[in-house]
N, C-alpha and C. Protein backbone atom coordinates (compact mmCIF):
# COMPACT_ATOMS: atom_id res chain seq x y z
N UNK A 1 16.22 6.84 6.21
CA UNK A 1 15.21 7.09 7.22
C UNK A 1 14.36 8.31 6.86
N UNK A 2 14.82 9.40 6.06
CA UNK A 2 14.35 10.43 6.10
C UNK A 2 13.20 10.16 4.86
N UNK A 3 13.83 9.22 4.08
CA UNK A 3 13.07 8.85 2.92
C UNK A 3 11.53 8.52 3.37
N UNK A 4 11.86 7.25 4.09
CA UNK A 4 10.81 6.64 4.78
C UNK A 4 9.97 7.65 5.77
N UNK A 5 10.36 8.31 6.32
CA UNK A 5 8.97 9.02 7.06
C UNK A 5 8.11 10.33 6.05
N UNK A 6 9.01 10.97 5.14
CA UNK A 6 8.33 11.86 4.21
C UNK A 6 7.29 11.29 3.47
N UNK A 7 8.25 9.99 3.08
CA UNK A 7 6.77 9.17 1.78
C UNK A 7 5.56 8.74 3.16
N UNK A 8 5.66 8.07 4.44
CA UNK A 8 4.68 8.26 5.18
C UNK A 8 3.61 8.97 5.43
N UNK A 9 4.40 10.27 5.50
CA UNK A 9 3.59 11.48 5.90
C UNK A 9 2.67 11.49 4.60
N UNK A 10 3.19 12.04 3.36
CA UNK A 10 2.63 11.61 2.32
C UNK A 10 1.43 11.55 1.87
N UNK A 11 1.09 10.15 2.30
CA UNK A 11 0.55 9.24 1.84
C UNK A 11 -0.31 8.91 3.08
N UNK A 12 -0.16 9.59 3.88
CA UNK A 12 -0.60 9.04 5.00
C UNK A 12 -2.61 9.70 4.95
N UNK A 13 -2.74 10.73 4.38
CA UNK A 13 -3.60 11.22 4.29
C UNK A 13 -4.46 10.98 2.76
N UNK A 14 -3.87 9.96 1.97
CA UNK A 14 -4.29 9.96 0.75
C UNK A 14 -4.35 8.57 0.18
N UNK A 15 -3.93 8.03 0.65
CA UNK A 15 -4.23 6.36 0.71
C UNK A 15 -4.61 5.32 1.58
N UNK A 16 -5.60 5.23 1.07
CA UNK A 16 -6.44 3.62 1.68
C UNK A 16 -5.90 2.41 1.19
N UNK A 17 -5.64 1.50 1.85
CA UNK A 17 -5.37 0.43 1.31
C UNK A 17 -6.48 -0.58 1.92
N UNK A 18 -6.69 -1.64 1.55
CA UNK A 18 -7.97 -3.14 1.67
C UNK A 18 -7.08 -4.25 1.04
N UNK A 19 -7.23 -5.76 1.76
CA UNK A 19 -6.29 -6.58 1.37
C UNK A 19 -7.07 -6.70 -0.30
N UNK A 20 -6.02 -7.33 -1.05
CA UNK A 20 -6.09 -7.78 -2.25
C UNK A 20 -6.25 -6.32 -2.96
N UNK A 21 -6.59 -5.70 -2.79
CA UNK A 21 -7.02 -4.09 -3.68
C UNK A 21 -5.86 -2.67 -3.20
N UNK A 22 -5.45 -1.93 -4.33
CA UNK A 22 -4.75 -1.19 -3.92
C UNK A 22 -5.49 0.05 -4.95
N UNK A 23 -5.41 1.08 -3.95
CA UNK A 23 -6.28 2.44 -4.76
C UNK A 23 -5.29 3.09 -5.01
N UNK A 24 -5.64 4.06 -5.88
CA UNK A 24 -4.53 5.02 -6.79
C UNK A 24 -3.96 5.76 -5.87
N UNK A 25 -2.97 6.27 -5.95
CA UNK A 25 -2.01 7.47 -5.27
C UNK A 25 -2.15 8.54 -6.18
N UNK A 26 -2.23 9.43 -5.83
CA UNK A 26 -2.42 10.34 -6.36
C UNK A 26 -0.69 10.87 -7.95
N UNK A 27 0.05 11.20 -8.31
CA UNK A 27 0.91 11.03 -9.20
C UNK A 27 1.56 12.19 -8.57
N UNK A 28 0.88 13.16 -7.84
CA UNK A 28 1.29 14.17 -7.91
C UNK A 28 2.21 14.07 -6.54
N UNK A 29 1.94 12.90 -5.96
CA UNK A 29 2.58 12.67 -4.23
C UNK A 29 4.26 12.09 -4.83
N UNK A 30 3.85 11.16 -5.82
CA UNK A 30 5.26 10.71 -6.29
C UNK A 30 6.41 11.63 -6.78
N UNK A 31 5.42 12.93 -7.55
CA UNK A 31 6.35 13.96 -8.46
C UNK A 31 6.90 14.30 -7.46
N UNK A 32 6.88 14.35 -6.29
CA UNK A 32 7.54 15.20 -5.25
C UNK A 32 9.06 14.98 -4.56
N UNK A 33 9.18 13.46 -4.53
CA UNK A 33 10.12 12.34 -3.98
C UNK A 33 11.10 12.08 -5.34
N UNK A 34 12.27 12.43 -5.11
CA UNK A 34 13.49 11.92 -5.78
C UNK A 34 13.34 10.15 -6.19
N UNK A 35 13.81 10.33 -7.29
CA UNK A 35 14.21 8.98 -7.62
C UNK A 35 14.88 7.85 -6.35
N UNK A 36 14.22 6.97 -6.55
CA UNK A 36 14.93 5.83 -4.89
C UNK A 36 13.81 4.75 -4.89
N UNK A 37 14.25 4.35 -3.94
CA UNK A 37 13.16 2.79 -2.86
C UNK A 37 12.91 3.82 -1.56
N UNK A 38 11.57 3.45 -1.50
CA UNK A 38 10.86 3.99 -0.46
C UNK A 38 10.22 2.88 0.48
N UNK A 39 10.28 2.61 1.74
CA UNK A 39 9.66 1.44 2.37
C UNK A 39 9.19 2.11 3.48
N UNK A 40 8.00 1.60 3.81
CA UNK A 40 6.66 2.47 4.59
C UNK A 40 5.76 1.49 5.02
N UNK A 41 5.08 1.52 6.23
CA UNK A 41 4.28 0.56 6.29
C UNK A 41 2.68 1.73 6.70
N UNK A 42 1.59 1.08 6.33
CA UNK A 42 0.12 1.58 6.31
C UNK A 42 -1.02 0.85 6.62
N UNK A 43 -1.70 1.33 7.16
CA UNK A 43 -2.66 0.01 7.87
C UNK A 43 -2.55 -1.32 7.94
N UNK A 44 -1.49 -1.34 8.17
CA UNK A 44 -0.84 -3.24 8.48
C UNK A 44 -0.02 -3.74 7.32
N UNK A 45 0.03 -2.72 6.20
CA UNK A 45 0.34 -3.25 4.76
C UNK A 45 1.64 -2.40 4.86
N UNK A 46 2.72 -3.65 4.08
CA UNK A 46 4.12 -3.15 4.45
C UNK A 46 4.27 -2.65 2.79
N UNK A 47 5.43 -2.02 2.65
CA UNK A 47 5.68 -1.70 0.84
C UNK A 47 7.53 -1.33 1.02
N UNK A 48 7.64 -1.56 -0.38
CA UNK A 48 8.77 -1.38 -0.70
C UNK A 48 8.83 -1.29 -2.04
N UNK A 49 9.15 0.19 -2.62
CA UNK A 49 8.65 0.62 -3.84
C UNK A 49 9.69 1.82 -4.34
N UNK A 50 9.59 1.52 -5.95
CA UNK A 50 11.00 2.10 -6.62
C UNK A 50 9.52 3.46 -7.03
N UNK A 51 10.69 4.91 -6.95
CA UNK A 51 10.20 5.59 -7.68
C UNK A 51 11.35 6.32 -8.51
N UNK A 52 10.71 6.34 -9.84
CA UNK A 52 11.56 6.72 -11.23
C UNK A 52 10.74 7.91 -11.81
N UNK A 53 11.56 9.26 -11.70
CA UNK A 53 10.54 10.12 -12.41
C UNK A 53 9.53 10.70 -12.71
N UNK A 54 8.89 10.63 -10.99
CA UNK A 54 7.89 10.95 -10.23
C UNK A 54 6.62 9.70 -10.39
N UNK A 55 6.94 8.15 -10.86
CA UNK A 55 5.67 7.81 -10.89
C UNK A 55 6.87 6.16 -9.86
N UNK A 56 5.75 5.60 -9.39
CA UNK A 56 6.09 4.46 -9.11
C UNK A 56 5.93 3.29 -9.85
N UNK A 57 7.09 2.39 -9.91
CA UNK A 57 7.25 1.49 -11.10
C UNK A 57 7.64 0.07 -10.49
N UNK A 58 8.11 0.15 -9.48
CA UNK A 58 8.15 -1.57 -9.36
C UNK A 58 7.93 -1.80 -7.48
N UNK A 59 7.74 -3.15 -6.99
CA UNK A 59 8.06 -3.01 -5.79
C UNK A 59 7.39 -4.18 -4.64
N UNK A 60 7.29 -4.93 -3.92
CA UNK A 60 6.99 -5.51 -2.82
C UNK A 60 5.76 -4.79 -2.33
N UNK A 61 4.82 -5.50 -2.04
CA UNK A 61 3.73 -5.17 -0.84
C UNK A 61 3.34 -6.30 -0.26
N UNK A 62 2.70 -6.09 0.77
CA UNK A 62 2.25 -7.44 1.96
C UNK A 62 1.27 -6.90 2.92
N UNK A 63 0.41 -7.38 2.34
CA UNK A 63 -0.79 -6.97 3.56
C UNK A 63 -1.26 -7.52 4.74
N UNK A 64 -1.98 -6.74 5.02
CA UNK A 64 -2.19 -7.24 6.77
C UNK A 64 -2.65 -8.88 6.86
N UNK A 65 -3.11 -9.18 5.61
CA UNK A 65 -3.41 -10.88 5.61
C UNK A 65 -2.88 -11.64 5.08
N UNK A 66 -1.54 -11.25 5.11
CA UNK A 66 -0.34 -11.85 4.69
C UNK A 66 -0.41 -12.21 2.86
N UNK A 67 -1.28 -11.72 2.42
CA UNK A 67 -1.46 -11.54 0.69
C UNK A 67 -0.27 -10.47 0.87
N UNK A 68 0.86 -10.94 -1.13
CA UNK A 68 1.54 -10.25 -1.44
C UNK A 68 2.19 -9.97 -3.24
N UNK A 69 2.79 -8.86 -3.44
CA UNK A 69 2.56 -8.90 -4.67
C UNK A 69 4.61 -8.16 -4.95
N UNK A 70 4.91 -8.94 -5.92
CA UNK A 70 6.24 -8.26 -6.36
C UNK A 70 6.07 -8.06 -7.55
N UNK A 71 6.31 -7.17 -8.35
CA UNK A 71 6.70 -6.65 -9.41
C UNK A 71 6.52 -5.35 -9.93
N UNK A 72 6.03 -5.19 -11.03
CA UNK A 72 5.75 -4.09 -11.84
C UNK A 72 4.29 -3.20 -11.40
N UNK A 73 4.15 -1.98 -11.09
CA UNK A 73 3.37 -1.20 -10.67
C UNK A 73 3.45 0.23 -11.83
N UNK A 74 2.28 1.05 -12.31
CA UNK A 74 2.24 1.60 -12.84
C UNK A 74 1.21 2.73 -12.20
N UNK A 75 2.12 3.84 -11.24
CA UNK A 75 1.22 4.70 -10.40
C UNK A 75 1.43 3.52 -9.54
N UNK A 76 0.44 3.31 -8.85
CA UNK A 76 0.14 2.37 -7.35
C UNK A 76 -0.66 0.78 -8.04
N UNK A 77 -0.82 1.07 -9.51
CA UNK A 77 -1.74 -0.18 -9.88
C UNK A 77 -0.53 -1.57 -10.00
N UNK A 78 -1.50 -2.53 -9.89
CA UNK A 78 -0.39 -3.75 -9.92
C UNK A 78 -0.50 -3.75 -11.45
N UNK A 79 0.24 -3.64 -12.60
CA UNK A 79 0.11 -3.82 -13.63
C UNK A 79 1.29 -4.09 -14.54
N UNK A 80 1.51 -4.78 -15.39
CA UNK A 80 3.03 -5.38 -15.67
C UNK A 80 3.33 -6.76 -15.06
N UNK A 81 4.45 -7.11 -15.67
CA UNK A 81 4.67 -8.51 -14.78
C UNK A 81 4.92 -8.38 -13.38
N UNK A 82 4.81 -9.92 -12.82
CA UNK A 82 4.33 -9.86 -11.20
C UNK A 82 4.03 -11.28 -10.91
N UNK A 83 4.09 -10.85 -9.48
CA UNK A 83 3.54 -12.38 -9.07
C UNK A 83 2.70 -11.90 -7.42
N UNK A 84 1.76 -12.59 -7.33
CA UNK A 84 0.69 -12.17 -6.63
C UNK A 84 0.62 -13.60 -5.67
N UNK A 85 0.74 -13.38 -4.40
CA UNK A 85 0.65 -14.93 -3.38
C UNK A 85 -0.36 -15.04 -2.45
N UNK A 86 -1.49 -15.29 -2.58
CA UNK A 86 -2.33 -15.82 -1.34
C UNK A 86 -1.77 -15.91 -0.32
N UNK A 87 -2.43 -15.83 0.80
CA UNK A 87 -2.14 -16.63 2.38
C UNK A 87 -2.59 -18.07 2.47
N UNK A 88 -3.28 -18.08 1.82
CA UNK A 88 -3.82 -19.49 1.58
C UNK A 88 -2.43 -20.56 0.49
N UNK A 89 -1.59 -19.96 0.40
CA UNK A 89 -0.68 -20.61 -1.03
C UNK A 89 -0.69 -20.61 -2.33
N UNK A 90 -2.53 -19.84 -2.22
CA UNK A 90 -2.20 -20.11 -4.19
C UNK A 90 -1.31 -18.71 -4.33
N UNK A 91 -0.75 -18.60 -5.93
CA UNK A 91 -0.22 -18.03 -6.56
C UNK A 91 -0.28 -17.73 -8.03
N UNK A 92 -0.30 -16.72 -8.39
CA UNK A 92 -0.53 -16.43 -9.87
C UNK A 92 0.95 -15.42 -10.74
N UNK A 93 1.46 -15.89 -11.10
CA UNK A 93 2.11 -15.09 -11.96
C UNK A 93 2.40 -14.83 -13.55
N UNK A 94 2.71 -13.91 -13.76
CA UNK A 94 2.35 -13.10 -14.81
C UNK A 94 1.97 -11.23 -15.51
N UNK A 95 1.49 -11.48 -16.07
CA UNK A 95 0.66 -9.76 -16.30
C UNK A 95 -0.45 -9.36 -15.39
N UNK A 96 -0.15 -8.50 -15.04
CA UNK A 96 -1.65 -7.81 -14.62
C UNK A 96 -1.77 -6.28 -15.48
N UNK A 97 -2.94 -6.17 -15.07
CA UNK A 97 -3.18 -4.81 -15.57
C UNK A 97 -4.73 -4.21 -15.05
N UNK A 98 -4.04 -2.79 -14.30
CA UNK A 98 -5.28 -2.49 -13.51
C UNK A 98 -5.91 -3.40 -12.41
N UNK A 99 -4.77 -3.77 -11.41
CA UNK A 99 -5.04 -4.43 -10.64
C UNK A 99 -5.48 -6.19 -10.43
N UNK A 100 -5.83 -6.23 -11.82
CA UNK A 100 -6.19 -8.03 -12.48
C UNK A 100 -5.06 -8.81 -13.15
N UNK A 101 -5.88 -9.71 -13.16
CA UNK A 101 -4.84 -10.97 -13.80
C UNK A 101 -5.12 -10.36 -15.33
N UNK A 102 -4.05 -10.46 -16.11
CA UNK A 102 -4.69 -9.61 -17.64
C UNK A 102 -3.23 -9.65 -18.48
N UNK A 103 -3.61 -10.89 -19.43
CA UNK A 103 -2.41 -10.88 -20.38
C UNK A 103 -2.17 -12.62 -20.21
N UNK A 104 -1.13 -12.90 -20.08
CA UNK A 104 -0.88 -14.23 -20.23
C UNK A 104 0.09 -14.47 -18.94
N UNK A 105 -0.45 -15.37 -17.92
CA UNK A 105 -0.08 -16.01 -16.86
C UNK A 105 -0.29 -17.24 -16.46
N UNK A 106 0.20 -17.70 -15.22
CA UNK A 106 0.19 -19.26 -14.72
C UNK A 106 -0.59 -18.83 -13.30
N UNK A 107 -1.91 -19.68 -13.23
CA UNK A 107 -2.11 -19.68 -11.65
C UNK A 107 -2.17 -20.89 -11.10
N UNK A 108 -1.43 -21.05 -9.74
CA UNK A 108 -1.38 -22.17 -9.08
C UNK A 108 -2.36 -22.33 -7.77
N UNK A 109 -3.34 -23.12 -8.24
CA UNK A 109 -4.01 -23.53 -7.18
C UNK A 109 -3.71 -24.10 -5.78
N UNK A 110 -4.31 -23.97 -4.55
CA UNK A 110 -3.85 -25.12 -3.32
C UNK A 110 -4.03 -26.63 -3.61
N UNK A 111 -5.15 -26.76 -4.33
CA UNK A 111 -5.64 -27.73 -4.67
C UNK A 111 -4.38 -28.51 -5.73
N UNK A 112 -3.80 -28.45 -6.19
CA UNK A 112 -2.20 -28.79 -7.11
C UNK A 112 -2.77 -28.59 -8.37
N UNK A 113 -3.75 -27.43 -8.80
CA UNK A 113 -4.21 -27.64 -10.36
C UNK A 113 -3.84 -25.96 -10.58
N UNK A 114 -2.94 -26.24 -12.10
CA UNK A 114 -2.51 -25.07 -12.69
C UNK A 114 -3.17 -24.77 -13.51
N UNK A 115 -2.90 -23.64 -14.45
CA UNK A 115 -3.38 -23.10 -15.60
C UNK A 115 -2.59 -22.18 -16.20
N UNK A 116 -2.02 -22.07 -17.31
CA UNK A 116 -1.13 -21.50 -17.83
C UNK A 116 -1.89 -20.83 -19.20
N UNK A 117 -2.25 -19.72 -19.52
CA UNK A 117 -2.91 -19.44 -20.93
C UNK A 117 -3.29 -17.70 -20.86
N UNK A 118 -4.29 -17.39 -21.31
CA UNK A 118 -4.59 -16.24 -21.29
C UNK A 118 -5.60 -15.66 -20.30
N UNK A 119 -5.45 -14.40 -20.01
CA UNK A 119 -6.58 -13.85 -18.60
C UNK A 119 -6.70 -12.39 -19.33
N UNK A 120 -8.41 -12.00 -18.46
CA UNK A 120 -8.80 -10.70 -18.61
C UNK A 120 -9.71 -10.58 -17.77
N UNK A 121 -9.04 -9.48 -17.10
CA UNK A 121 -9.92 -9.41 -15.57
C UNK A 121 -10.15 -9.96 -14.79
N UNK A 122 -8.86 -10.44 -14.60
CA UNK A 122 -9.05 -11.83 -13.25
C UNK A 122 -9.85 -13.17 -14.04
N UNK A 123 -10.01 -13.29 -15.03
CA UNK A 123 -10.51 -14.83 -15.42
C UNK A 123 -9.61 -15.01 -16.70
N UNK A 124 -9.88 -16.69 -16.63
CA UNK A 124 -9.40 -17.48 -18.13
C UNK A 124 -10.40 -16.62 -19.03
N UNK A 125 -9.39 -16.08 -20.19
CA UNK A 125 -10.07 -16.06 -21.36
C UNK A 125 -8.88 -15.61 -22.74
N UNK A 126 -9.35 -16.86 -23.31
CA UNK A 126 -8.66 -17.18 -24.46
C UNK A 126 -7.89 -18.57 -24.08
N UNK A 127 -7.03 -18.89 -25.39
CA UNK A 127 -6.18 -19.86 -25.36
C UNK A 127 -5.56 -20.02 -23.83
N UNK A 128 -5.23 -21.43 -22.87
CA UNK A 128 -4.65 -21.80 -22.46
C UNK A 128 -4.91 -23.50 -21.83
N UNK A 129 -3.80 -24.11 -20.75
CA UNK A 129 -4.28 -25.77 -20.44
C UNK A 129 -4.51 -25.56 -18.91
N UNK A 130 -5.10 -26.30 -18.79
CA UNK A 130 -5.17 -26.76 -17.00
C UNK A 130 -4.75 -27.77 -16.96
N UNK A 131 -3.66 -28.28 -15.77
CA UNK A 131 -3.88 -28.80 -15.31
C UNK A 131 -4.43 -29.14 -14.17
N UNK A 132 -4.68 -30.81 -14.13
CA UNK A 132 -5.94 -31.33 -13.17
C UNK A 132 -5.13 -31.61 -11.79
N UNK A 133 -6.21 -31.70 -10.84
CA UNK A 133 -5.48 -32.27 -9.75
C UNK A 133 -5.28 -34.35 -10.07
N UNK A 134 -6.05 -34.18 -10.76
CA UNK A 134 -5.73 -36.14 -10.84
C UNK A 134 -5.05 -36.58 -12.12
N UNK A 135 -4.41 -35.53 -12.51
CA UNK A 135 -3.41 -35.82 -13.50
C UNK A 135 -3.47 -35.36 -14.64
N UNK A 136 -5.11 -35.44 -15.05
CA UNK A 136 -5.20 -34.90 -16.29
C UNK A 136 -5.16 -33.90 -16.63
N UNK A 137 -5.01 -33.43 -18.54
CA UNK A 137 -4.59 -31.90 -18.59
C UNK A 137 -5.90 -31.56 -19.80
N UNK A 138 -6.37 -30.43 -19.61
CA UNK A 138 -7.25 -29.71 -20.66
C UNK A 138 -6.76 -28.70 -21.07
N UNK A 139 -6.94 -28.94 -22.45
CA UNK A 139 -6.14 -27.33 -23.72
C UNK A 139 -7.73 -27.21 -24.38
N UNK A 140 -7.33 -25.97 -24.33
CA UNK A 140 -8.63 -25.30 -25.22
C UNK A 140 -8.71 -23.49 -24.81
N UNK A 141 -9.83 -23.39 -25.18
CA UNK A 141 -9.89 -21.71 -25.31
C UNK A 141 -11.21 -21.44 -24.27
N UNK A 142 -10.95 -20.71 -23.87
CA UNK A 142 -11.99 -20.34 -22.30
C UNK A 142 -12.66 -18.44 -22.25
N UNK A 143 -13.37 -18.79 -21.95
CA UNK A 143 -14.62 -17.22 -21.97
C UNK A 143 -14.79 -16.99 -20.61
N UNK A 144 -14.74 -15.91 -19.97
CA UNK A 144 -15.18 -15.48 -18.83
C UNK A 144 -15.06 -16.65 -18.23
N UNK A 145 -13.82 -16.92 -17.64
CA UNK A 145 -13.54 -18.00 -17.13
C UNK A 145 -14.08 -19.70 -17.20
N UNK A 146 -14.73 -19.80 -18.06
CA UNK A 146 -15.53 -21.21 -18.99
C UNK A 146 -14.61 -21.33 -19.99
N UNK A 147 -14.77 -23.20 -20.02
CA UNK A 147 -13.98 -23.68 -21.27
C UNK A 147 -15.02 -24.04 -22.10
N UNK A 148 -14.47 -22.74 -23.27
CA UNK A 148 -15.71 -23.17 -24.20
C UNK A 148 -15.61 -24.01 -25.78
N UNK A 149 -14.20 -24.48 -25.55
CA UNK A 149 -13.92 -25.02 -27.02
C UNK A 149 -12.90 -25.54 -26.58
N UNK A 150 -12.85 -27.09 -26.48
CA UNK A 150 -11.56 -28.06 -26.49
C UNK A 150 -11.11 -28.57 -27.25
N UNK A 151 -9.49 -28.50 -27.03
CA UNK A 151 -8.49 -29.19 -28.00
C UNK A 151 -8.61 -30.68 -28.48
């Protein structure tokens, strides 16, 4: 308990949060807090977050629009493996980095169409396949989210 209202206080004056987007924490709020799980809730956005060595490294969030993200955090950024869930159902998992899809992941559409391959900055780019919602599958290599060369 005591955990939880210090990291509150905290943070309470130094972080904004907005669904889908999470802004930096400062490093110097973490150096302060012993190694542990810290769980806190902030403008509607719940958390549950490991800190190792004054920086934060892994952890649960859920925002006020029911968007949520588990994994790897570097500082407050979503970055590392993870998996990221719409309210709507889609889902993406994989790498991020700096808050994006970035590295090699799977996103699952509502619509039932996947994609499994490479991302940078939130889009397809490079090698990966989609699949279709009507069955079919496309392999090829994709640019700023365009497929620009098929298998």
């Amino acid at each position: 308990m005591k955990k939880r209202i210090l990291f509150t206080l905290l943070l309470g004056s130094i972080f904004t949060l907005q669904a889908q987007q999470l802004n930096t924490v400062s490093n110097a709020v973490a150096k302060t807090l012993p190694d542990g799980w810290y769980t806190f809730e902030h403008e509607g956005a719940k958390f549950d977050v490991e800190i190792k060595v004054g920086y934060i490294v892994k952890g649960n969030i859920q925002w006020f629009n029911k968007d949520s993200f588990s994994g790897d955090l570097v500082g407050s950024e979503l970055s590392g493996k993870g998996t990221y869930t719409w309210s709507n159902g889609e889902k993406y998992e994989g790498s991020f980095k700096g808050n994006q899809r970035h590295g090699k992941g799977t996103m699952y559409w509502k619509n039932g169409e996947k994609f499994h391959g490479k991302w940078k900055n939130n889009t397809q780019n490079g090698k990966g396949k989609l699949w279709k919602a009507d069955g079919s599958i496309v392999e090829g290599v994709w640019e700023n989210g365009v497929l620009i060369k098929q298998k």
